[in-house]
PDB file of N, CA and C in Angstrom:
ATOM      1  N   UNK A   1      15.842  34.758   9.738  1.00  0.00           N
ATOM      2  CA  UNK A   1      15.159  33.619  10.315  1.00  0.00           C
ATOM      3  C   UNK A   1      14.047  33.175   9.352  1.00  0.00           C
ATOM      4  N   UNK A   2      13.875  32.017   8.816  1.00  0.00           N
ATOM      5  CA  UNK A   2      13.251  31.244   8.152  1.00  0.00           C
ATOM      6  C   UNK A   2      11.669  31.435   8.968  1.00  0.00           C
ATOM      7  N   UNK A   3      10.842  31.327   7.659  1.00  0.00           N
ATOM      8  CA  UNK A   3       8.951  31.834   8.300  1.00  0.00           C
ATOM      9  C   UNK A   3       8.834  30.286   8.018  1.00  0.00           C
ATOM     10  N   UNK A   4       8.113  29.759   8.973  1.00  0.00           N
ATOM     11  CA  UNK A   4       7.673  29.122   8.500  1.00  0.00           C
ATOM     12  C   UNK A   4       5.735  28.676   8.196  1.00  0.00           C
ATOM     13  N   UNK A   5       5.509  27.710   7.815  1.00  0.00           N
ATOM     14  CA  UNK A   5       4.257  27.621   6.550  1.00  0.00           C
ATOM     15  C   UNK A   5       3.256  27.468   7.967  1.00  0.00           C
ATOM     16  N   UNK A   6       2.198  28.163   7.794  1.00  0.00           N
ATOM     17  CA  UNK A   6       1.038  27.893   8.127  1.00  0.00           C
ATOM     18  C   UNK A   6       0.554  26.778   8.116  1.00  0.00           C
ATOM     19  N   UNK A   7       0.095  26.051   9.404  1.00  0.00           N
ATOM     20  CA  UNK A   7      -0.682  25.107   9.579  1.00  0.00           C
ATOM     21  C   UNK A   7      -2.062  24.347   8.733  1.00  0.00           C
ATOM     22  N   UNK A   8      -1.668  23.860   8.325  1.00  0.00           N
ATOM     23  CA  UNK A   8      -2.709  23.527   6.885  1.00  0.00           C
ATOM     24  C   UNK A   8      -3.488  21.970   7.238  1.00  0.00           C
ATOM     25  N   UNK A   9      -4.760  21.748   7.288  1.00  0.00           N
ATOM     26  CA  UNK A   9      -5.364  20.558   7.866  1.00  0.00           C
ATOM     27  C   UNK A   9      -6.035  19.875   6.604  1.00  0.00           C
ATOM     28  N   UNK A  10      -5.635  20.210   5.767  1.00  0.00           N
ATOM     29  CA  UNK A  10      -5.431  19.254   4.049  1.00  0.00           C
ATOM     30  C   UNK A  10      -4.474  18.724   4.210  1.00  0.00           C
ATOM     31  N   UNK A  11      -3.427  19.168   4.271  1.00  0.00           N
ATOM     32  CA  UNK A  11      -1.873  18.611   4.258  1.00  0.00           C
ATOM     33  C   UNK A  11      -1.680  17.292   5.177  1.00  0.00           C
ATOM     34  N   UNK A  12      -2.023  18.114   7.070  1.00  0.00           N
ATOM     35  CA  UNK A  12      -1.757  17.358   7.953  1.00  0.00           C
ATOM     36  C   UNK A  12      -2.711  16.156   7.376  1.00  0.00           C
ATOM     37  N   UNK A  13      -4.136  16.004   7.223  1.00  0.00           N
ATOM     38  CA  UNK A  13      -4.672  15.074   6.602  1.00  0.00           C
ATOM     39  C   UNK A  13      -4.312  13.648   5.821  1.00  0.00           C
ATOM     40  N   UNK A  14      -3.937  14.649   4.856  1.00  0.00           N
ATOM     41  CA  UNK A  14      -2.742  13.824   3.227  1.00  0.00           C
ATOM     42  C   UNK A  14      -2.122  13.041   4.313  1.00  0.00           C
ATOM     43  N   UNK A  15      -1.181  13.477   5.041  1.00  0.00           N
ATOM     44  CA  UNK A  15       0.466  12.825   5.888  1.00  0.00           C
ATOM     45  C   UNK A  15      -0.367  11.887   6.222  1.00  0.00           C
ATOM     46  N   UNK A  16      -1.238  11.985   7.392  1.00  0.00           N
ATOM     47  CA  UNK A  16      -1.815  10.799   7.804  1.00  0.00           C
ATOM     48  C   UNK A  16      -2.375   9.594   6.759  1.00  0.00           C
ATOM     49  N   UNK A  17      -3.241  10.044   5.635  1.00  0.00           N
ATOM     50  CA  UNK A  17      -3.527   8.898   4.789  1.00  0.00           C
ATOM     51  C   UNK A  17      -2.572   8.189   4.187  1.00  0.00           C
ATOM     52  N   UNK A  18      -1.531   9.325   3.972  1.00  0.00           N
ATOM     53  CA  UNK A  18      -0.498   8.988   3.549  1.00  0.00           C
ATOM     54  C   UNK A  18       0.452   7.636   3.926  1.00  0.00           C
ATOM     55  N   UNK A  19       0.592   7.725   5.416  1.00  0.00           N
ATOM     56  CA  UNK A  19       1.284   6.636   6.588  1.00  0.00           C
ATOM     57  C   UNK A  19       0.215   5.683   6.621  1.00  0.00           C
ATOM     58  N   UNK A  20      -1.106   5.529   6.296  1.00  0.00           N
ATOM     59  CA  UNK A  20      -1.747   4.708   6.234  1.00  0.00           C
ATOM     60  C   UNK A  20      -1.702   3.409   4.538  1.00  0.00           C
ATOM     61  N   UNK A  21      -1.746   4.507   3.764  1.00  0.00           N
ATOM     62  CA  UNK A  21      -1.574   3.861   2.785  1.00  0.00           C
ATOM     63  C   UNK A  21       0.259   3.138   2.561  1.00  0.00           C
ATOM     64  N   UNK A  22       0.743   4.051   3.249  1.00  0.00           N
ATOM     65  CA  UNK A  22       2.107   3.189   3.418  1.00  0.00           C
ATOM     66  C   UNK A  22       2.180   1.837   3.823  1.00  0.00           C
ATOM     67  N   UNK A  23       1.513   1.867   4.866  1.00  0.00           N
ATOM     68  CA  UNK A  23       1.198   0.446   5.561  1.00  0.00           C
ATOM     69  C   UNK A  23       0.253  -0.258   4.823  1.00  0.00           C
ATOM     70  N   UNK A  24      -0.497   0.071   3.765  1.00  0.00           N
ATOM     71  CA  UNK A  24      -1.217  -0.956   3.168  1.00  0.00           C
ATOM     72  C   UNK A  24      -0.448  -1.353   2.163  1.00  0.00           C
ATOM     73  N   UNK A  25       0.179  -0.838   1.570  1.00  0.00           N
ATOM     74  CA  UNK A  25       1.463  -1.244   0.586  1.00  0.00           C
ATOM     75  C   UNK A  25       2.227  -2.562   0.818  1.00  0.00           C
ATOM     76  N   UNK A  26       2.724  -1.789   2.365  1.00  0.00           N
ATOM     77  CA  UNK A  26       3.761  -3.057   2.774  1.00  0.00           C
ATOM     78  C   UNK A  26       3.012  -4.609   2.934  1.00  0.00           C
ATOM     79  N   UNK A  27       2.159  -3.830   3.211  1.00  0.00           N
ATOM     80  CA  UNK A  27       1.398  -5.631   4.130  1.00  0.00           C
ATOM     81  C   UNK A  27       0.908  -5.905   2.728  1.00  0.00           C
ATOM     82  N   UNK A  28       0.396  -5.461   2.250  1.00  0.00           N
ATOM     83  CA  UNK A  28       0.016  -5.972   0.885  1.00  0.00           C
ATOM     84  C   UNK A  28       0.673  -6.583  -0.187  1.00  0.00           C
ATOM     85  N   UNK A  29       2.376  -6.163  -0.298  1.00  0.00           N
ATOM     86  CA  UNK A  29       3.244  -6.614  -1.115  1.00  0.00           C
ATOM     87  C   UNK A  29       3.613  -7.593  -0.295  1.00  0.00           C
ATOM     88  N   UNK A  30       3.746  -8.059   1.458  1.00  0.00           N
ATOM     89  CA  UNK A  30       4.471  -8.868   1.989  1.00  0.00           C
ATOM     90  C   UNK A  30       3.391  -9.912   1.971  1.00  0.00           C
ATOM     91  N   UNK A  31       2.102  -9.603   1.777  1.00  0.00           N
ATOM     92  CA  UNK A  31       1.135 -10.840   1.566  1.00  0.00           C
ATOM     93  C   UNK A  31       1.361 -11.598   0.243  1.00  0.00           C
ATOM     94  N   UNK A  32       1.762 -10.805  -0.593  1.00  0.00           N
ATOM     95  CA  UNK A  32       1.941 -11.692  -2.204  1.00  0.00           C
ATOM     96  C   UNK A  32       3.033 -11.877  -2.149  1.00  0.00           C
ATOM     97  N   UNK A  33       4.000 -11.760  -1.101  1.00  0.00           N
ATOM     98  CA  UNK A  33       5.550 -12.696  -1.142  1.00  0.00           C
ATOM     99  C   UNK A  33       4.846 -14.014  -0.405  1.00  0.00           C
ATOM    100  N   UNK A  34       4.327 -13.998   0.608  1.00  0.00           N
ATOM    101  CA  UNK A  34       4.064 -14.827   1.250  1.00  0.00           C
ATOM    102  C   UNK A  34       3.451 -16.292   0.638  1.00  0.00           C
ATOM    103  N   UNK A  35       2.284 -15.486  -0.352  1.00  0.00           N
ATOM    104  CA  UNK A  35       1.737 -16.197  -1.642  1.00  0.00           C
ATOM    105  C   UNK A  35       2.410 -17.307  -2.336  1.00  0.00           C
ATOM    106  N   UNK A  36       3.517 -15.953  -2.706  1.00  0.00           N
ATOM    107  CA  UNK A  36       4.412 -16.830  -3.891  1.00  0.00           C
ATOM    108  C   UNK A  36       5.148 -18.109  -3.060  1.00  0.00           C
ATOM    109  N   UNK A  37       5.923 -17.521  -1.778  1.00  0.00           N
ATOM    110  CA  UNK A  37       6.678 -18.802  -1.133  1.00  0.00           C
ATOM    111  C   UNK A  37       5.049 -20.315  -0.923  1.00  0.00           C
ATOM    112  N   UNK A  38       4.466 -19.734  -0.432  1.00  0.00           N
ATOM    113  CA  UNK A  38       3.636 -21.185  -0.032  1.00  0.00           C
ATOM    114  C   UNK A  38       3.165 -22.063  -1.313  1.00  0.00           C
ATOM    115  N   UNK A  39       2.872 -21.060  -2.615  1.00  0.00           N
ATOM    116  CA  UNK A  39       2.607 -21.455  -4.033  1.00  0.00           C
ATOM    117  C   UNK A  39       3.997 -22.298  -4.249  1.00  0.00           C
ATOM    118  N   UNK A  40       5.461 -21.964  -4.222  1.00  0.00           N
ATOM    119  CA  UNK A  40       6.305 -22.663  -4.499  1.00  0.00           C
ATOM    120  C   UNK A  40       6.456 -24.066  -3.783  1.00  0.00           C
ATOM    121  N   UNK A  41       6.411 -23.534  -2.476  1.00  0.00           N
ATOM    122  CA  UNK A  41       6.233 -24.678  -1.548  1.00  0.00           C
ATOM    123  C   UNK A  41       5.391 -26.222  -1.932  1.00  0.00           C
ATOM    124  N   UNK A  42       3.960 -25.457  -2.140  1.00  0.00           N
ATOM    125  CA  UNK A  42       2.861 -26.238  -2.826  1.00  0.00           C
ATOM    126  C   UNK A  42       3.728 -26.903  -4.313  1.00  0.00           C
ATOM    127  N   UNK A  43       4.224 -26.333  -4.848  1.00  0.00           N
ATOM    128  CA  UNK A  43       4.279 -26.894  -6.180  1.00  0.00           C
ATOM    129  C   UNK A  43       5.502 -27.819  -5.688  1.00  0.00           C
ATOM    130  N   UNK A  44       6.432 -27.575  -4.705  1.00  0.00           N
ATOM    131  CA  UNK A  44       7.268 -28.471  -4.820  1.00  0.00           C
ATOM    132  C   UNK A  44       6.916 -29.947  -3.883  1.00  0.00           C
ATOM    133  N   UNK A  45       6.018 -29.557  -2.879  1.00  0.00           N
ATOM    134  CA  UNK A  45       5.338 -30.926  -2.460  1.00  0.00           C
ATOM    135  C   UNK A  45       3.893 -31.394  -2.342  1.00  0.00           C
ATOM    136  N   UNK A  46       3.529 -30.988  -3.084  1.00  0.00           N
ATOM    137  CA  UNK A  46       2.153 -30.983  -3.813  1.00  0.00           C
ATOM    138  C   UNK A  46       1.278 -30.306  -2.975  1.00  0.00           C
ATOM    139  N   UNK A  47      -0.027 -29.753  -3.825  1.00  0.00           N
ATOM    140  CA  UNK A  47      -0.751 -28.704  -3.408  1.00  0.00           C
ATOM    141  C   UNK A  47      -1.791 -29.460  -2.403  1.00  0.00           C
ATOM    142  N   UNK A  48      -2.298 -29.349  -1.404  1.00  0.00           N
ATOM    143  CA  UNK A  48      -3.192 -29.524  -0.106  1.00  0.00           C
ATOM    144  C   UNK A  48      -3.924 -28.702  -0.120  1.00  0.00           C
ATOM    145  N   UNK A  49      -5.163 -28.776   0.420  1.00  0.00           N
ATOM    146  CA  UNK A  49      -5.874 -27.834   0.587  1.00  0.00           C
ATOM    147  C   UNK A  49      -5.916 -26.497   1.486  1.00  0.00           C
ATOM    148  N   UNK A  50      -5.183 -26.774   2.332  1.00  0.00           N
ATOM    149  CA  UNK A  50      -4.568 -25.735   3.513  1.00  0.00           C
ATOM    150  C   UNK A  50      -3.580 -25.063   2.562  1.00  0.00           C
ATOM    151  N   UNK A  51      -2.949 -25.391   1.762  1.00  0.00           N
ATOM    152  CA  UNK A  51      -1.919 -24.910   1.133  1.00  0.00           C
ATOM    153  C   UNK A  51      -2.338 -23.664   0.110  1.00  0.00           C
ATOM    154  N   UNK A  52      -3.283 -24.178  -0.639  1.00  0.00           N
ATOM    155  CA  UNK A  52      -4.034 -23.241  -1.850  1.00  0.00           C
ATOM    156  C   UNK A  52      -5.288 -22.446  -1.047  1.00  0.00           C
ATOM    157  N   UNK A  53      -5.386 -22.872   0.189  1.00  0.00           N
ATOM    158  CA  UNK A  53      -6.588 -21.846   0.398  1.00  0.00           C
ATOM    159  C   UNK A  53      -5.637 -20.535   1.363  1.00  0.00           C
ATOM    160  N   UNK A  54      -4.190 -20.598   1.616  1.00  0.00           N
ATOM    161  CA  UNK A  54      -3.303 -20.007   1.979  1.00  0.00           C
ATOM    162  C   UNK A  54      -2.366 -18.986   0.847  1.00  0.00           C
ATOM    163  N   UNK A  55      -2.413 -19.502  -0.005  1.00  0.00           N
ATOM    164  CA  UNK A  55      -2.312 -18.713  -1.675  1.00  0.00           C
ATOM    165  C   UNK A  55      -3.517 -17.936  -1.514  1.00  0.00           C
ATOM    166  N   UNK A  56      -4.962 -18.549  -1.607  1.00  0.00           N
ATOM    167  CA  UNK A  56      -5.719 -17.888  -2.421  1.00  0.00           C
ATOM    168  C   UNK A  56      -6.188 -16.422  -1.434  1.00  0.00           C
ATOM    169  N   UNK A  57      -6.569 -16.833  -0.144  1.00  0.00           N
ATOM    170  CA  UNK A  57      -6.565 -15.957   1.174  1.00  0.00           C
ATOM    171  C   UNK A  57      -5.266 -14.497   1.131  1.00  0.00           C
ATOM    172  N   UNK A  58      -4.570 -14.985   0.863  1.00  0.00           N
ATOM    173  CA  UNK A  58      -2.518 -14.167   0.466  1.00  0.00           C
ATOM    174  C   UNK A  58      -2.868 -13.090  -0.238  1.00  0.00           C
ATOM    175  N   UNK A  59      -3.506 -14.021  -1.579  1.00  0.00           N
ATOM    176  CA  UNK A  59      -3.438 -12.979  -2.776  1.00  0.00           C
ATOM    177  C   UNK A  59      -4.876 -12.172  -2.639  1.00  0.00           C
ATOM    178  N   UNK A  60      -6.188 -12.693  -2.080  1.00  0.00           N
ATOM    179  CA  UNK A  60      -6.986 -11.858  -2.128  1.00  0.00           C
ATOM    180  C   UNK A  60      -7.247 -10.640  -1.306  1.00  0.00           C
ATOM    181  N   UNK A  61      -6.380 -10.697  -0.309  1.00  0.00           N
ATOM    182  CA  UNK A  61      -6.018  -9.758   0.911  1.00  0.00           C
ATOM    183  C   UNK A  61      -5.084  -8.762   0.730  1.00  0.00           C
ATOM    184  N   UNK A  62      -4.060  -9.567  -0.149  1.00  0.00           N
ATOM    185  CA  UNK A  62      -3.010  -8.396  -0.506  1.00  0.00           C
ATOM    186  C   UNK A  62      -3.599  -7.813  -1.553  1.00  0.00           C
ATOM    187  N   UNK A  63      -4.456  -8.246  -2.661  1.00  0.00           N
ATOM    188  CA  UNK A  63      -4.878  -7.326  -3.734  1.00  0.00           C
ATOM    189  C   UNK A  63      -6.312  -6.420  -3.678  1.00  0.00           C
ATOM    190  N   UNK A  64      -6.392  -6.561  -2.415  1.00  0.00           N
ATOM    191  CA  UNK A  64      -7.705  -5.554  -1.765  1.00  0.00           C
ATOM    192  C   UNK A  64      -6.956  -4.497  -0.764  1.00  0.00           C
ATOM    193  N   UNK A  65      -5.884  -4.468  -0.141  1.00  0.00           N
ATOM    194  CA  UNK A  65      -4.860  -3.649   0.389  1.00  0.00           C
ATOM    195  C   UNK A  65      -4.138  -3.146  -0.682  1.00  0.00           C
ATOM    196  N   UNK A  66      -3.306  -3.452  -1.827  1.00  0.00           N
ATOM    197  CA  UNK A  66      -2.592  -3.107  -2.465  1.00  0.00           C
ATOM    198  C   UNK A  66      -3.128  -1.839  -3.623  1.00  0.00           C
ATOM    199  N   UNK A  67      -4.818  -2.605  -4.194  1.00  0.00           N
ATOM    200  CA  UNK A  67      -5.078  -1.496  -5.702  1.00  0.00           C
ATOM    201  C   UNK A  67      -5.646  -0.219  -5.091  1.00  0.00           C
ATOM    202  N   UNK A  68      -6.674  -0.152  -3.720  1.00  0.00           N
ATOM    203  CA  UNK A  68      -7.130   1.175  -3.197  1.00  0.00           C
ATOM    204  C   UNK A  68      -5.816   1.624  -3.076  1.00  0.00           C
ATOM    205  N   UNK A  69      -4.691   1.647  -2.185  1.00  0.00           N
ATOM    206  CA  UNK A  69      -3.474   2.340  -1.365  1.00  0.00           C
ATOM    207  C   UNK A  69      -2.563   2.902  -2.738  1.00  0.00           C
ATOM    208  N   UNK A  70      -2.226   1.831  -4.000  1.00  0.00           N
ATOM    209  CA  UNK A  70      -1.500   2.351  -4.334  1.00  0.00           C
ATOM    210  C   UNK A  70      -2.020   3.870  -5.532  1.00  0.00           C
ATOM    211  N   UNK A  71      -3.716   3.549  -5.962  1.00  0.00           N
ATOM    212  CA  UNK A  71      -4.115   4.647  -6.664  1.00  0.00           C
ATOM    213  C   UNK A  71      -4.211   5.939  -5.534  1.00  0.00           C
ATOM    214  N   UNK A  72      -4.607   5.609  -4.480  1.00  0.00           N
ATOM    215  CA  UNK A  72      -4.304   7.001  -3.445  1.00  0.00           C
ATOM    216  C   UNK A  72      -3.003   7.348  -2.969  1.00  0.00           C
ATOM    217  N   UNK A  73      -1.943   6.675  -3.209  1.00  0.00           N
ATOM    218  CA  UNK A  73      -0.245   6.804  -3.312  1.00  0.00           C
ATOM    219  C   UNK A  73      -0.395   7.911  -4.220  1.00  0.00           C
ATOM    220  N   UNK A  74      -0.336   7.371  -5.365  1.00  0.00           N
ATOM    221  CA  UNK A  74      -0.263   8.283  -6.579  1.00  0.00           C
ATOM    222  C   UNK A  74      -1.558   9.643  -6.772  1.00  0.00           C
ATOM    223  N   UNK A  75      -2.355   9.534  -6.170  1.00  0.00           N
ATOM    224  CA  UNK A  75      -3.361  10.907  -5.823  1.00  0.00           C
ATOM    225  C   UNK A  75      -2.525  11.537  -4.846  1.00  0.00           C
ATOM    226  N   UNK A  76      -2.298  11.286  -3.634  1.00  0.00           N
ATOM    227  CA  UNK A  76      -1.278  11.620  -2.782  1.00  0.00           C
ATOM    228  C   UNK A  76      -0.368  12.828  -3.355  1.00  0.00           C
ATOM    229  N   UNK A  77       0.830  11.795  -4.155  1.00  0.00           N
ATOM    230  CA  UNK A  77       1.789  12.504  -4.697  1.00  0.00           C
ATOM    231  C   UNK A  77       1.424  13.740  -5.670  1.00  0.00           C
ATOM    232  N   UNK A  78       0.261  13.286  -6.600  1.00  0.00           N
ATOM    233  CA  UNK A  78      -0.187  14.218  -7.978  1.00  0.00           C
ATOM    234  C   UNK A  78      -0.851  15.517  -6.779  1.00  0.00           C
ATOM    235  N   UNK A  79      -1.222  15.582  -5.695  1.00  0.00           N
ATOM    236  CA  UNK A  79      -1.894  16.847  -4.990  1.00  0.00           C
ATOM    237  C   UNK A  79      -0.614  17.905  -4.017  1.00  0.00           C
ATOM    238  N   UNK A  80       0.222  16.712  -3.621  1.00  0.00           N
ATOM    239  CA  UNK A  80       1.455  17.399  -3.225  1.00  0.00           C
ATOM    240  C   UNK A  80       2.312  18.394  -4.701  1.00  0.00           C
ATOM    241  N   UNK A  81       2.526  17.786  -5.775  1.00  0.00           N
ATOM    242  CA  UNK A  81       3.088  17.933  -6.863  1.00  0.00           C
ATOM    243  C   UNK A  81       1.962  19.276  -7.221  1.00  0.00           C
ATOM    244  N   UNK A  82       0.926  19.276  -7.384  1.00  0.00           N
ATOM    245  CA  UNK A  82      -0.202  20.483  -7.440  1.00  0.00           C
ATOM    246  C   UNK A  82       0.233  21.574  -6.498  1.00  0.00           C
ATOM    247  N   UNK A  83       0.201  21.792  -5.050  1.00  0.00           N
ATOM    248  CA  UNK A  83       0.479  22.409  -4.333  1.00  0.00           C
ATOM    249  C   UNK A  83       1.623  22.863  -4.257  1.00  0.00           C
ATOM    250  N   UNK A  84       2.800  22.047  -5.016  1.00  0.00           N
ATOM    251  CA  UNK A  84       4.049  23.072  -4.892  1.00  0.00           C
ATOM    252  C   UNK A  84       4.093  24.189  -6.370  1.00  0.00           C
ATOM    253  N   UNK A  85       3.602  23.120  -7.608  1.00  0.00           N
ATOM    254  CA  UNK A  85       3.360  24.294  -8.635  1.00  0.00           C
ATOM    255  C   UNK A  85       2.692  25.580  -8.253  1.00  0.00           C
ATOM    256  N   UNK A  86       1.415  25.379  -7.207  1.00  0.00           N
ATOM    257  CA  UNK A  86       0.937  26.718  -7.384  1.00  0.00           C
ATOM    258  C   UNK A  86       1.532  27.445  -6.234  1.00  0.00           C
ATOM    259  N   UNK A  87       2.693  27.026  -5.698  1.00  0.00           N
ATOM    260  CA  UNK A  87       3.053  27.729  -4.417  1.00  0.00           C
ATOM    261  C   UNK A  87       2.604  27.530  -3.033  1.00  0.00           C
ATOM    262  N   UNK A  88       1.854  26.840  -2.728  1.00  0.00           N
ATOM    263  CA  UNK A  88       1.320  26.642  -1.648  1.00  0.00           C
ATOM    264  C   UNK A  88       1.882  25.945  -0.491  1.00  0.00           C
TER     265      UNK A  88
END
């Protein structure tokens, strides 16, 4: 019968930031799709002001969700990747 691992409240921690930063990813990459369609939109029937302040709102929201989440993605992974080298 398989032991299994001790309850660890680093780990459980990680998971949770983890599912958090997941969700800042998504919404963050689906805000700069959103961007790009209304930017195309704009360019194909000219830009309005509702239009570019809908770009600019897009991209500044998704790139304040996107650069924290994805450097703690990759801390994330580099501490999981730590913990299995040393066995833990």
């Amino acid at each position: 019968m398989p032991v299994s691992a001790p309850w660890d409240p680093v780990r459980e921690r990680r998971r949770k930031v983890q599912r958090w930063t997941l969700l800042a990813n998504r919404v963050g990459y689906l805000l700069f799709a959103v961007s790009f369609a209304v930017f195309v939109i704009g360019f194909a029937l000219g830009f309005t002001g509702p239009l570019v302040t809908v770009v600019v709102l897009t991209l500044v929201v998704g790139s304040v969700l996107l650069a924290p989440s994805i450097v703690i993605s990759y801390g994330i992974k580099a501490a999981e990747r730590d913990d299995r080298a040393a066995g833990r």
